[in-house]
N, C-alpha and C. Protein backbone atom coordinates (compact mmCIF):
# COMPACT_ATOMS: atom_id res chain seq x y z
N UNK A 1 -8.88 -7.33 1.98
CA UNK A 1 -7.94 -6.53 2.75
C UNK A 1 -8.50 -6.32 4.14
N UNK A 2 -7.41 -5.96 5.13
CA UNK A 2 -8.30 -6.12 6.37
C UNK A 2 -8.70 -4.60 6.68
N UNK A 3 -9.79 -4.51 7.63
CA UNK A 3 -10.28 -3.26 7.80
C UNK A 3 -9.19 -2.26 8.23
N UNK A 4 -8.34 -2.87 9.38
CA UNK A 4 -7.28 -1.74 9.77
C UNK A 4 -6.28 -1.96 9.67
N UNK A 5 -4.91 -1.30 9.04
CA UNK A 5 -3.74 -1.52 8.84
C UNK A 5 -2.80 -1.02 9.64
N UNK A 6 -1.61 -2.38 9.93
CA UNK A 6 -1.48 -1.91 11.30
C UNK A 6 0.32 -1.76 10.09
N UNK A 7 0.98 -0.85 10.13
CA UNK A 7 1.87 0.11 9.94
C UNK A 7 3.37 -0.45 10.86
N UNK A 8 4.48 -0.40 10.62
CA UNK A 8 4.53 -0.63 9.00
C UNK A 8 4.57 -1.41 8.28
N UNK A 9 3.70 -1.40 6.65
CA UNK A 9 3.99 -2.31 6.17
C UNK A 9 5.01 -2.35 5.60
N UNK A 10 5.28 -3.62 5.26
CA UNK A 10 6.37 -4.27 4.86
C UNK A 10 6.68 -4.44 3.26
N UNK A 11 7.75 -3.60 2.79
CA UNK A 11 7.80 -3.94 1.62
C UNK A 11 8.65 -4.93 1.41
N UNK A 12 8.54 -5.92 0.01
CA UNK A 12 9.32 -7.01 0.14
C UNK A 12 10.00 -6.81 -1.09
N UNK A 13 11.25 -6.19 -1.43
CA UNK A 13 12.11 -6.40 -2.83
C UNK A 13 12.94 -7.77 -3.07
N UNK A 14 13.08 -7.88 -4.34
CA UNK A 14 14.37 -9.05 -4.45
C UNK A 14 15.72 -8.85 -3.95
N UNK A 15 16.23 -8.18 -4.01
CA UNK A 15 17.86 -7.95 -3.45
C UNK A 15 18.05 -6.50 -3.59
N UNK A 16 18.92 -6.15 -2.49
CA UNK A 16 19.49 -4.68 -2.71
C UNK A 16 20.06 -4.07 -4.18
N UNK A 17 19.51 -2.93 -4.35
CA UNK A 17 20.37 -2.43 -5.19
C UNK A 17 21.73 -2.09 -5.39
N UNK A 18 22.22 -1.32 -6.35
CA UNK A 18 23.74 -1.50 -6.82
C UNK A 18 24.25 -0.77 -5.59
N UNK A 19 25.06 -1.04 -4.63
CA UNK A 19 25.63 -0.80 -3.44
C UNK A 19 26.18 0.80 -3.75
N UNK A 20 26.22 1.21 -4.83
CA UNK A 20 26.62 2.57 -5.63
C UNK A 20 25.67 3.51 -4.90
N UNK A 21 24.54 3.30 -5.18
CA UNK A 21 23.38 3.89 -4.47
C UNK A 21 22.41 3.69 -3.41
N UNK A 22 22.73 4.44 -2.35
CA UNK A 22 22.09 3.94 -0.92
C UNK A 22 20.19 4.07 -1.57
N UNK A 23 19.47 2.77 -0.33
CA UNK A 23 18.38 3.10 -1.16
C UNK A 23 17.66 4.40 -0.59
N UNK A 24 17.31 5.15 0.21
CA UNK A 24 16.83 6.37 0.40
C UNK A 24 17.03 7.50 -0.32
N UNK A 25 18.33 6.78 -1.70
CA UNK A 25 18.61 8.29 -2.31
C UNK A 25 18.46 7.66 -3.57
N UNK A 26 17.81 6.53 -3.99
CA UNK A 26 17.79 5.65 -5.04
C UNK A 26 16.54 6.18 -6.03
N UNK A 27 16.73 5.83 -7.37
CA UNK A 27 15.17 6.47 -8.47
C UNK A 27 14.30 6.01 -7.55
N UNK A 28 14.30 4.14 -7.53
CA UNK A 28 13.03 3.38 -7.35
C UNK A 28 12.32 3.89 -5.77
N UNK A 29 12.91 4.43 -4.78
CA UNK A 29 11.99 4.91 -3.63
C UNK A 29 12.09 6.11 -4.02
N UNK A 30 12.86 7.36 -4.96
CA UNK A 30 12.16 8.85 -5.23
C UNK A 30 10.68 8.63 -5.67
N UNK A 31 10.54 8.14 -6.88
CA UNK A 31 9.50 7.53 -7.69
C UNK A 31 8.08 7.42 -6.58
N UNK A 32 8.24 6.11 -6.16
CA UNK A 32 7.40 5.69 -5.08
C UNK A 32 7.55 6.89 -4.02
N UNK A 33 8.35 7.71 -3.49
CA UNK A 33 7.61 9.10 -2.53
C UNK A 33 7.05 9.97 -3.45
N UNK A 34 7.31 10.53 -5.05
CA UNK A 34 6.49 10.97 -5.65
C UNK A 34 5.32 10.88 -6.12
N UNK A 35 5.31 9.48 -6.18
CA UNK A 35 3.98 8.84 -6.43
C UNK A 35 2.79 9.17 -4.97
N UNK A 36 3.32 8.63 -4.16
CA UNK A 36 2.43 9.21 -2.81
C UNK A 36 2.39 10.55 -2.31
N UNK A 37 2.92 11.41 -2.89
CA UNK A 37 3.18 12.56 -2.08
C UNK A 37 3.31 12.46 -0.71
N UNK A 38 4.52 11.38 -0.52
CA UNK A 38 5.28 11.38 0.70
C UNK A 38 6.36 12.07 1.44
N UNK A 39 7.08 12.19 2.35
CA UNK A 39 8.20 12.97 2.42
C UNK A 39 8.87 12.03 3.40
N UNK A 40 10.15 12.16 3.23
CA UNK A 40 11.47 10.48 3.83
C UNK A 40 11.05 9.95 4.86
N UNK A 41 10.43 11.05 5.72
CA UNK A 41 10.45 11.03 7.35
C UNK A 41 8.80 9.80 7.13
N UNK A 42 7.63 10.51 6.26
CA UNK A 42 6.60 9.83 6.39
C UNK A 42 6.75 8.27 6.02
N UNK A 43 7.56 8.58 4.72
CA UNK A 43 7.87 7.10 3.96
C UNK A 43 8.61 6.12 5.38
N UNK A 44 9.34 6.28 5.83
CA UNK A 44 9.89 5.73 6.94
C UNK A 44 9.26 5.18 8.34
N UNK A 45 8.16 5.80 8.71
CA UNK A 45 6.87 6.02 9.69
C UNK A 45 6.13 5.01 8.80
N UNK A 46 5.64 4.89 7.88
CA UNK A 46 4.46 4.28 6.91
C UNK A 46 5.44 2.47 6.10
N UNK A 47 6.01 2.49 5.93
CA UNK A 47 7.22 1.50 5.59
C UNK A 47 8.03 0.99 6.13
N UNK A 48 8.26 -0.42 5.79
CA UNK A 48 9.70 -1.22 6.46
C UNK A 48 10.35 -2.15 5.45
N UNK A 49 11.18 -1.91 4.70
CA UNK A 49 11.36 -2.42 3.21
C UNK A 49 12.91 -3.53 3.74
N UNK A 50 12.43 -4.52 3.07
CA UNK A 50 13.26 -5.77 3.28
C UNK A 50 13.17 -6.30 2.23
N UNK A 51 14.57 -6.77 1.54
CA UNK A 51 14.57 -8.13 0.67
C UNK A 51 14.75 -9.60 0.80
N UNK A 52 14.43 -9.77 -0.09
CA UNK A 52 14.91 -11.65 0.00
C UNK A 52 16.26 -12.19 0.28
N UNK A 53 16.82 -11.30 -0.66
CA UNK A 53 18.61 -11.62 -0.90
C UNK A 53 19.33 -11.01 -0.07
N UNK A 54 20.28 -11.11 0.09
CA UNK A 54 21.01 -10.08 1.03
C UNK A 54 21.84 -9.25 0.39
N UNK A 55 22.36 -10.07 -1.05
CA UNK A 55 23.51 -9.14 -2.08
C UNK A 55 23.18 -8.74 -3.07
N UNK A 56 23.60 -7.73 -3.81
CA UNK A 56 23.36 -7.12 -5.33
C UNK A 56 23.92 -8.51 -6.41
N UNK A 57 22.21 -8.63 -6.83
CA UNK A 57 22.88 -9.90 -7.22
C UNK A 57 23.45 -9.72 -8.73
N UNK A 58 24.18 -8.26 -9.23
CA UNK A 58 24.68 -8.10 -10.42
C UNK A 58 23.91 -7.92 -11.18
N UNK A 59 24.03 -7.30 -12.62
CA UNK A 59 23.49 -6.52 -14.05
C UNK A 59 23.25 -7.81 -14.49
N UNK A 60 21.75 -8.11 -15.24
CA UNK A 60 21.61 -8.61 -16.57
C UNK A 60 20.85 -8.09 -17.89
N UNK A 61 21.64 -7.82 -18.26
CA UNK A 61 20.68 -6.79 -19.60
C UNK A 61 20.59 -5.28 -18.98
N UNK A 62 19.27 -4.62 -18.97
CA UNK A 62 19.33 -3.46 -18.47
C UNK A 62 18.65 -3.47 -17.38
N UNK A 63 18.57 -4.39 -16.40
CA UNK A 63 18.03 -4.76 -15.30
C UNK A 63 18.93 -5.32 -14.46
N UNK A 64 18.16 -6.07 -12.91
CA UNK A 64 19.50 -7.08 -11.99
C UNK A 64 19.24 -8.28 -12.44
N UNK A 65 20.21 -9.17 -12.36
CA UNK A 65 19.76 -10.42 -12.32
C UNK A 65 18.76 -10.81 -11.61
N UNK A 66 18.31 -12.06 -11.15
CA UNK A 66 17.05 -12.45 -11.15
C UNK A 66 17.37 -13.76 -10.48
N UNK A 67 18.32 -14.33 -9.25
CA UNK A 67 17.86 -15.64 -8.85
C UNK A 67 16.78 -16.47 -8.33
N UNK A 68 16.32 -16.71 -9.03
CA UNK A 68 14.77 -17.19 -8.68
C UNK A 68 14.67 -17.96 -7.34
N UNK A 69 15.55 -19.09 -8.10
CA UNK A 69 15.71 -19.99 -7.19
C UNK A 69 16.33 -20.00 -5.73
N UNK A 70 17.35 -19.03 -5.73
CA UNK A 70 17.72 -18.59 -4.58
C UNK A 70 16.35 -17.81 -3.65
N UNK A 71 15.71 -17.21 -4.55
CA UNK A 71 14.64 -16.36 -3.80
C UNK A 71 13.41 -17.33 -3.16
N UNK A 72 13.13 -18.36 -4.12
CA UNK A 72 12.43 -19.09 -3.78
C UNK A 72 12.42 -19.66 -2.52
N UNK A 73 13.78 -19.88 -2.37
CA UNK A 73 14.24 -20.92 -1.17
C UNK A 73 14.10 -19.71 0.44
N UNK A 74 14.28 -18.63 0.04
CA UNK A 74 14.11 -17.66 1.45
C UNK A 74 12.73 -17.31 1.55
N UNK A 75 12.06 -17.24 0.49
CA UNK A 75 10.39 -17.06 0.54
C UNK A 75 9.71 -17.79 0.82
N UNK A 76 10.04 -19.12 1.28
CA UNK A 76 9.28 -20.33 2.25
C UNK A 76 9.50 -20.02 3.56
N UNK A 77 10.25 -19.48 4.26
CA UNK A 77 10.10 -19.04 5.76
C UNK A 77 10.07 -17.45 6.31
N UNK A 78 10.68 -16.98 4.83
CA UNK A 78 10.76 -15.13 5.03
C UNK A 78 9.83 -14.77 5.83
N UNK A 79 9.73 -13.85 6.82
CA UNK A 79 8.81 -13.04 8.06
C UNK A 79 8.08 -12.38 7.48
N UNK A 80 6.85 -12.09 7.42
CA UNK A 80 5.92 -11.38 6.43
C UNK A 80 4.77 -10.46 7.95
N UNK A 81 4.92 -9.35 7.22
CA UNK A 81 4.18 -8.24 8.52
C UNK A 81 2.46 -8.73 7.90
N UNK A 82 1.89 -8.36 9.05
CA UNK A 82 0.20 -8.25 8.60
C UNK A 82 -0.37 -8.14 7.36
N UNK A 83 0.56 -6.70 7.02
CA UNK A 83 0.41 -6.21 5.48
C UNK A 83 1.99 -6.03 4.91
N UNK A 84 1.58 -7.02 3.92
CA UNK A 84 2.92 -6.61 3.08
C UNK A 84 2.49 -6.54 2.14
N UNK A 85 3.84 -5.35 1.06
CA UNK A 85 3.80 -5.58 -0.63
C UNK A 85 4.63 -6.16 -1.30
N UNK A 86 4.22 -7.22 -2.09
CA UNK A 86 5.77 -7.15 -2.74
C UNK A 86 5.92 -6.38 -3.91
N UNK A 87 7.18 -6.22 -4.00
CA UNK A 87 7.47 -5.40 -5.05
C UNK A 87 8.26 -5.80 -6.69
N UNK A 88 6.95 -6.09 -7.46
CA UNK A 88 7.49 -6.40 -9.05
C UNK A 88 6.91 -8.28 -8.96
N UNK A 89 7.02 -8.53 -10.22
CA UNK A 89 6.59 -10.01 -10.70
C UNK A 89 7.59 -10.92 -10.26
N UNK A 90 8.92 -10.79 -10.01
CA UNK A 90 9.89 -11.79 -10.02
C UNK A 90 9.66 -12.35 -8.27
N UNK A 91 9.39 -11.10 -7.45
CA UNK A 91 9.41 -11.08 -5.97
C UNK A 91 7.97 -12.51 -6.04
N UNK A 92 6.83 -11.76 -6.66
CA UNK A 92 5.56 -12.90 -6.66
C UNK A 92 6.07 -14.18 -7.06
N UNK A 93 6.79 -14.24 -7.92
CA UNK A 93 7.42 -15.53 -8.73
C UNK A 93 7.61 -16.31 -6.97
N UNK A 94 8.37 -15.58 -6.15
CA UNK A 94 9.51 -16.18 -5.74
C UNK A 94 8.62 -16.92 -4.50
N UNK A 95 7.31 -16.07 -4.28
CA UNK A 95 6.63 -16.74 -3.16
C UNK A 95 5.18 -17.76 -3.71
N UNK A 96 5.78 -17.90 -5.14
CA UNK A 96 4.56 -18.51 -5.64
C UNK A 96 3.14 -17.83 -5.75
N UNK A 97 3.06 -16.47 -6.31
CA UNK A 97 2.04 -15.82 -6.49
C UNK A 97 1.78 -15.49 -7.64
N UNK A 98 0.45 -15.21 -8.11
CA UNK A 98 0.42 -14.87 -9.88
C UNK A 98 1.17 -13.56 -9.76
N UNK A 99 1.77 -13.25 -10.63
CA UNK A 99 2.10 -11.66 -11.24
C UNK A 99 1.10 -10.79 -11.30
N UNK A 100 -0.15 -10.57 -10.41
CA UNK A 100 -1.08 -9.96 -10.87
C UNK A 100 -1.05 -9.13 -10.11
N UNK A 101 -0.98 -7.33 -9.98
CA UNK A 101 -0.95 -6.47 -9.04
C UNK A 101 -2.38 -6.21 -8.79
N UNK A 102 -2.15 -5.19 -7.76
CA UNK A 102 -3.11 -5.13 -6.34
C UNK A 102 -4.24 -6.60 -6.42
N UNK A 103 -3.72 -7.70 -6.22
CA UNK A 103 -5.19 -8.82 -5.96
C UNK A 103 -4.56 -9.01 -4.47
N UNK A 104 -5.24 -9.15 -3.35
CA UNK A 104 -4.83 -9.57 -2.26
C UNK A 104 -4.83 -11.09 -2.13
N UNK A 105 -4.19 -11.18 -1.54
CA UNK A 105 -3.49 -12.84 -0.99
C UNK A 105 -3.43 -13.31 0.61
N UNK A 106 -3.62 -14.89 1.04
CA UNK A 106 -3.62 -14.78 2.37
C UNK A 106 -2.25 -15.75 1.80
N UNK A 107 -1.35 -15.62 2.78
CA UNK A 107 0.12 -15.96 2.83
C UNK A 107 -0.01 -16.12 4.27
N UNK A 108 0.47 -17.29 4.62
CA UNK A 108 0.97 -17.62 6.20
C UNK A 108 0.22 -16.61 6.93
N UNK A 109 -1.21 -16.51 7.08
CA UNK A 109 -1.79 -15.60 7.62
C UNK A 109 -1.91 -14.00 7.74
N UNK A 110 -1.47 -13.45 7.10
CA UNK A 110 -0.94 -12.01 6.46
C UNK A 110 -1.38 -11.85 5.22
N UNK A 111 -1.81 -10.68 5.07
CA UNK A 111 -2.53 -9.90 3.66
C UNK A 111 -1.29 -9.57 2.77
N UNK A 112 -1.36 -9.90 1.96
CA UNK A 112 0.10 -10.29 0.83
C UNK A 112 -0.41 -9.79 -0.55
N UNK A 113 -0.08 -8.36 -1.51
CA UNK A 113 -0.46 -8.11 -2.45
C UNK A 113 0.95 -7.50 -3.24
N UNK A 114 0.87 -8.05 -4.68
CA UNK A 114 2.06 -7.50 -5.62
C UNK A 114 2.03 -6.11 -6.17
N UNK A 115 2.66 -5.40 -5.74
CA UNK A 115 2.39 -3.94 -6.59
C UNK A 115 3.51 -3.73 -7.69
N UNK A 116 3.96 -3.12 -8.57
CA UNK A 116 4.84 -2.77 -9.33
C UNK A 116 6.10 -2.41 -9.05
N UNK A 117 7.50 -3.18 -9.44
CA UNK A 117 8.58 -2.58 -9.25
C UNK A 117 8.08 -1.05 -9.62
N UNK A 118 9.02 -0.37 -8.68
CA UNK A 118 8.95 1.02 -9.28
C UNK A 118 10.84 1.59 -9.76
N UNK A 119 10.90 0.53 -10.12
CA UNK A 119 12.03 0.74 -10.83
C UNK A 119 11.98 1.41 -12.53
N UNK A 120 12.51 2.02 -12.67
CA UNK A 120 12.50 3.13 -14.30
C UNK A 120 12.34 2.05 -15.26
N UNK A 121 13.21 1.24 -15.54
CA UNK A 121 13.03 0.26 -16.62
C UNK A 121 11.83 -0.66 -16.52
N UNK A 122 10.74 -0.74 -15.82
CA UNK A 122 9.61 -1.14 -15.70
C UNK A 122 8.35 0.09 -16.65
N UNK A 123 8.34 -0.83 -17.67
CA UNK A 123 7.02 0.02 -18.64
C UNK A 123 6.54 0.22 -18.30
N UNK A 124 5.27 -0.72 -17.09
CA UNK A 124 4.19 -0.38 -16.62
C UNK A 124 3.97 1.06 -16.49
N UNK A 125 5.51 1.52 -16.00
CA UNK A 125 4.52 3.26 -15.23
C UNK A 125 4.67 3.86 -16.27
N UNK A 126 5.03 3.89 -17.90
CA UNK A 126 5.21 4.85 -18.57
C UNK A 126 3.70 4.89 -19.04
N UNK A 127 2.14 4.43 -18.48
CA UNK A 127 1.27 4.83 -19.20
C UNK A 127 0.45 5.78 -17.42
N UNK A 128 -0.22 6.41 -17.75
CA UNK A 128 -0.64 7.29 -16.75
C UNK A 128 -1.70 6.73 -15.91
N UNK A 129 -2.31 5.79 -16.93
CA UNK A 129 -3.56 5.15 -15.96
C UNK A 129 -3.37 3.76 -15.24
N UNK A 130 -1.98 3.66 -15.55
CA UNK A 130 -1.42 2.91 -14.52
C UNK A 130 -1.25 3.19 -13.35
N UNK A 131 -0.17 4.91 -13.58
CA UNK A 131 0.33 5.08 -12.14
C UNK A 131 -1.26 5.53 -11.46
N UNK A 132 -1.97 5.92 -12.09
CA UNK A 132 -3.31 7.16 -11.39
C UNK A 132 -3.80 4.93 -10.39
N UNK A 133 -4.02 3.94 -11.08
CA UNK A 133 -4.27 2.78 -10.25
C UNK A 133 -3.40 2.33 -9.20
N UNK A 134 -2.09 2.94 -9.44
CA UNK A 134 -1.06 2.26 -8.47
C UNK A 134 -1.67 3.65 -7.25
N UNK A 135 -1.66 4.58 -7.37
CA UNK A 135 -1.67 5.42 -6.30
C UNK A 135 -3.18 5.63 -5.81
N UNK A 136 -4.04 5.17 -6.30
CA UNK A 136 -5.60 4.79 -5.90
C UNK A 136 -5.36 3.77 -4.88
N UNK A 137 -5.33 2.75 -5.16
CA UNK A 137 -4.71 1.56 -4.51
C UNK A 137 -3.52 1.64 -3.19
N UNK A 138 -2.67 2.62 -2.83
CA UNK A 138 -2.02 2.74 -2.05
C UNK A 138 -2.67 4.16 -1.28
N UNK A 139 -3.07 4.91 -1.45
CA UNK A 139 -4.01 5.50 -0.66
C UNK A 139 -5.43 4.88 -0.12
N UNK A 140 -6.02 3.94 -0.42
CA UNK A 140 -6.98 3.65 0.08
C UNK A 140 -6.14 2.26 1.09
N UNK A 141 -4.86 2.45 0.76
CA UNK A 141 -3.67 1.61 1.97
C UNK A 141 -3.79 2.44 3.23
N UNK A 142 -3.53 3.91 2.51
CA UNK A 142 -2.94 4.75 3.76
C UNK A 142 -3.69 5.86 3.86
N UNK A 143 -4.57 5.95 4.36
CA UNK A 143 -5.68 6.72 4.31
C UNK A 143 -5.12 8.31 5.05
N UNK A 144 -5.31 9.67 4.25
CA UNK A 144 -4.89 10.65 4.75
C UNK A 144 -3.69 11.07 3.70
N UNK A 145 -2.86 10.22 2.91
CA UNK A 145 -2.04 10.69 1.99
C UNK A 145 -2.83 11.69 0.68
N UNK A 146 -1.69 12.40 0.49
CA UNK A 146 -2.25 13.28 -0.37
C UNK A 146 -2.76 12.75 -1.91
C-alpha cells in the first residue's frame, strides 16, 4: 500500500442498485458509515463510488444479477483512482482479481484491493471478527477515523 493516500478513494461496485433506493439512503452505504463511524458529509469527503454498469441489472435469487461478462468488458479500460476498492468478489471477478479481501494489487498503476460487498445478504459480516478485520483495515486506510 502506498505510504500516503491521496482521497478520494474510489469505490468500485457492479451496477447501481434497485433505482427504488437512492444510494446515500441505501442498507449497503448505512452499514459501511456504521462500520467506520462515519457521518454522509465525511463519507462523501473520504469516497467517490462508481460502478461498472450503468443499469440495475435486475433480481436473481436474493441478490442482483451478475453480468460478468458485461463487467468484464468495462473493467479493461474503467478509470481507476490511486487507491481504489472494489467492492465484493464478482467486481474482482470482473477485473481479473482473486476474490481475496484486503490483499493489495498493482492494476494499471494504482493500488487496487477487494473489500466486502457490504450488502446484508453477504454472510461474511454476520461473524464479528470479520467486521472487527474489515474496519482494522479501513482505518489504517483513513487514519483519524473513529
Amino acid at each position: 500500500m502506498c505510504a500516503s493516500v491521496i482521497y478520494p478513494i474510489l469505490l468500485v461496485g457492479q451496477a447501481p442498485g434497485d433505482p427504488a433506493c437512492p444510494r446515500s439512503q441505501g442498507r449497503s452505504t448505512q452499514r459501511f458509515l456504521r462500520l467506520l463511524g462515519l457521518t454522509p458529509t465525511a463519507y462523501q469527503r473520504l469516497f467517490h463510488w462508481q460502478n461498472l454498469l450503468d443499469s440495475f441489472p435486475g433480481k436473481a435469487g436474493k441478490g442482483d444479477a451478475s453480468p460478468l461478462a458485461a463487467a468484464c468488458v468495462v473493467a479493461m479500460t474503467f478509470p481507476l483512482a490511486p487507491v481504489t476498492l472494489l467492492l465484493g468478489q464478482r467486481v474482482a471477478q470482473a477485473f481479473h482479481l482473486p476474490p481475496v479481501y484486503f490483499q493489495w494489487h498493482a492494476v494499471r498503476g494504482c493500488q487496487v484491493a477487494v473489500i466486502p460487498h457490504p450488502s446484508g445478504i453477504n454472510h461474511w459480516w454476520n461473524t464479528p471478527a470479520h467486521r472487527e478485520t474489515f474496519t482494522r483495515f479501513m482505518h489504517a486506510l483513513i487514519p483519524g477515523t473513529p
